[in-house]
Each structure stands twice: as C-alpha cells, then as structure tokens.
C-alpha atoms as a PDB file:
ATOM      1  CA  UNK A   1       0.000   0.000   0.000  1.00  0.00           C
ATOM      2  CA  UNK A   2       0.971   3.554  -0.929  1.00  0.00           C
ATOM      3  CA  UNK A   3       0.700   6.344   1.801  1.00  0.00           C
ATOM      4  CA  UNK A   4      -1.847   7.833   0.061  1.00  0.00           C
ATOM      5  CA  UNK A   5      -3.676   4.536   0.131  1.00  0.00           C
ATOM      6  CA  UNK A   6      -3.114   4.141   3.948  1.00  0.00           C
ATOM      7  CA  UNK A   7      -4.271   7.764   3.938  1.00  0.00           C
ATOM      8  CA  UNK A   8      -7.706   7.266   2.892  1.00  0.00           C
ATOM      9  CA  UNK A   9      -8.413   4.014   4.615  1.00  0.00           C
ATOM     10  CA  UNK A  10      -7.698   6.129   7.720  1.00  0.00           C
ATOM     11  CA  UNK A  11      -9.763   8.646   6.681  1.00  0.00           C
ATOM     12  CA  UNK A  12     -12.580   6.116   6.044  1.00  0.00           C
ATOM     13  CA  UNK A  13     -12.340   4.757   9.347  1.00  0.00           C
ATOM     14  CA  UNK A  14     -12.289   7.638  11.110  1.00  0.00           C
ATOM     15  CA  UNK A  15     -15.719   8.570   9.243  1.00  0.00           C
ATOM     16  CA  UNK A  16     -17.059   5.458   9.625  1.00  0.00           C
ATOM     17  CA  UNK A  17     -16.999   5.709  13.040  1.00  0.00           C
ATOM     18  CA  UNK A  18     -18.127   9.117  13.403  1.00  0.00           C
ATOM     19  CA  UNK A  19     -21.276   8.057  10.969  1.00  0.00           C
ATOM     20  CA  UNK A  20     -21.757   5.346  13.413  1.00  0.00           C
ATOM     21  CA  UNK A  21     -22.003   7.768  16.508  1.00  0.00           C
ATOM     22  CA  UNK A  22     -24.542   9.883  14.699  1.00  0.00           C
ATOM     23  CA  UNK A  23     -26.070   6.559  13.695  1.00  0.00           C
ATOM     24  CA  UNK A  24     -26.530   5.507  17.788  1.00  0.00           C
ATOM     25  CA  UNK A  25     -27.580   9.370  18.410  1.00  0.00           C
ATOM     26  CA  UNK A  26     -30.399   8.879  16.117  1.00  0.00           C
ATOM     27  CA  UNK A  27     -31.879   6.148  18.080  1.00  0.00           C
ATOM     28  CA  UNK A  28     -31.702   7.375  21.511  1.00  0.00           C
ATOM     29  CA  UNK A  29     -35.100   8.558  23.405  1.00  0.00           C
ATOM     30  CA  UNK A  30     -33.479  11.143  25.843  1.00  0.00           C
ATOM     31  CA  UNK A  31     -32.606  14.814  24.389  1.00  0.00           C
ATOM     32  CA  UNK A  32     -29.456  14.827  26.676  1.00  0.00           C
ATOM     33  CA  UNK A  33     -28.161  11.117  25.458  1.00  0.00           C
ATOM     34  CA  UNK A  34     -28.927  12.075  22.083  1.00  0.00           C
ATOM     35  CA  UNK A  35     -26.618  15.201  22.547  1.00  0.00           C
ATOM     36  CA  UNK A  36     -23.491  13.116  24.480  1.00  0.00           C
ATOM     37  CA  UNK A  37     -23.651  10.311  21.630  1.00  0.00           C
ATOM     38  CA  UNK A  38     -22.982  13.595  18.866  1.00  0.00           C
ATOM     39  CA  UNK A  39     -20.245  14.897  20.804  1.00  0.00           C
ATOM     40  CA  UNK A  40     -18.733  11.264  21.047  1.00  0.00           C
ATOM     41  CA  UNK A  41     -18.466  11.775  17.096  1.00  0.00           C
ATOM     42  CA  UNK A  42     -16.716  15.161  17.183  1.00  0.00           C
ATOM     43  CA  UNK A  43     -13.262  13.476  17.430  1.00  0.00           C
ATOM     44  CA  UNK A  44     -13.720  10.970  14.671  1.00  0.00           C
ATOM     45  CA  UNK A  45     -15.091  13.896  12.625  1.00  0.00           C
ATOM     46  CA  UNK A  46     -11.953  16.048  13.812  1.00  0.00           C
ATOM     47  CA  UNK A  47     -10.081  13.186  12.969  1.00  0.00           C
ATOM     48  CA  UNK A  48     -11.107  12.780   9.676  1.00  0.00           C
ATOM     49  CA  UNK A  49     -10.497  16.475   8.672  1.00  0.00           C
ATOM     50  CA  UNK A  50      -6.923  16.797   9.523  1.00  0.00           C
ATOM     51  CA  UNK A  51      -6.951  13.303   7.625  1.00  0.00           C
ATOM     52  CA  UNK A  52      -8.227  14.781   4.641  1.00  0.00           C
ATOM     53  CA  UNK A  53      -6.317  18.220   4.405  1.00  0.00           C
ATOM     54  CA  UNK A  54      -2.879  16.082   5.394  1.00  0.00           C
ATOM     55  CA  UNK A  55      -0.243  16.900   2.570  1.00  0.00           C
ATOM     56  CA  UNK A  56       1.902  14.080   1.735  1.00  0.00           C
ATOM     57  CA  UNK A  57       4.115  15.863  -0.763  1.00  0.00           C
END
C-alpha cells in the first residue's frame, strides 16, 4: 500500500466511526443522550479532517 492509500483508509475509518455515533444518536429517546452520543463523534469527525487536508508531498 501507498501512503496515500493508507491515507484514505484512515480517513474512512475515522468517518465510519463518526457516521456510526450519529447513527446511535439517532436512536436514543433522551434529548441529553442524544446530545453526548454527537459529541462522542466530534473526534472521529476532527479526525477525519486533519486526515483529509494532510499533505503528503
């Protein structure tokens, strides 16, 4: 694998598992779970900018 190729799997991960909060968020019945299962996918989200905007050159 390339780095660019390692690159974007990470980056795929790291919005796969941010989806996958949102996805858990969706489903919960109290307001203030609903709002502590977004947050949990601010850091995968975070992640998955500085993923994107990384410059391998």
């Amino acid at each position: 694998m390339t780095a660019a190729e390692v690159l974007d799997a990470a980056l795929d991960a790291a919005i796969g598992a941010g989806l996958l909060a949102l996805a858990a968020a969706r489903t919960a019945s109290d307001p203030s779970l609903k709002a502590e299962q977004c947050l949990q996918a601010v850091p995968h989200l975070v992640l998955a900018v500085a993923l994107a905007s990384a410059d391998l050159h």
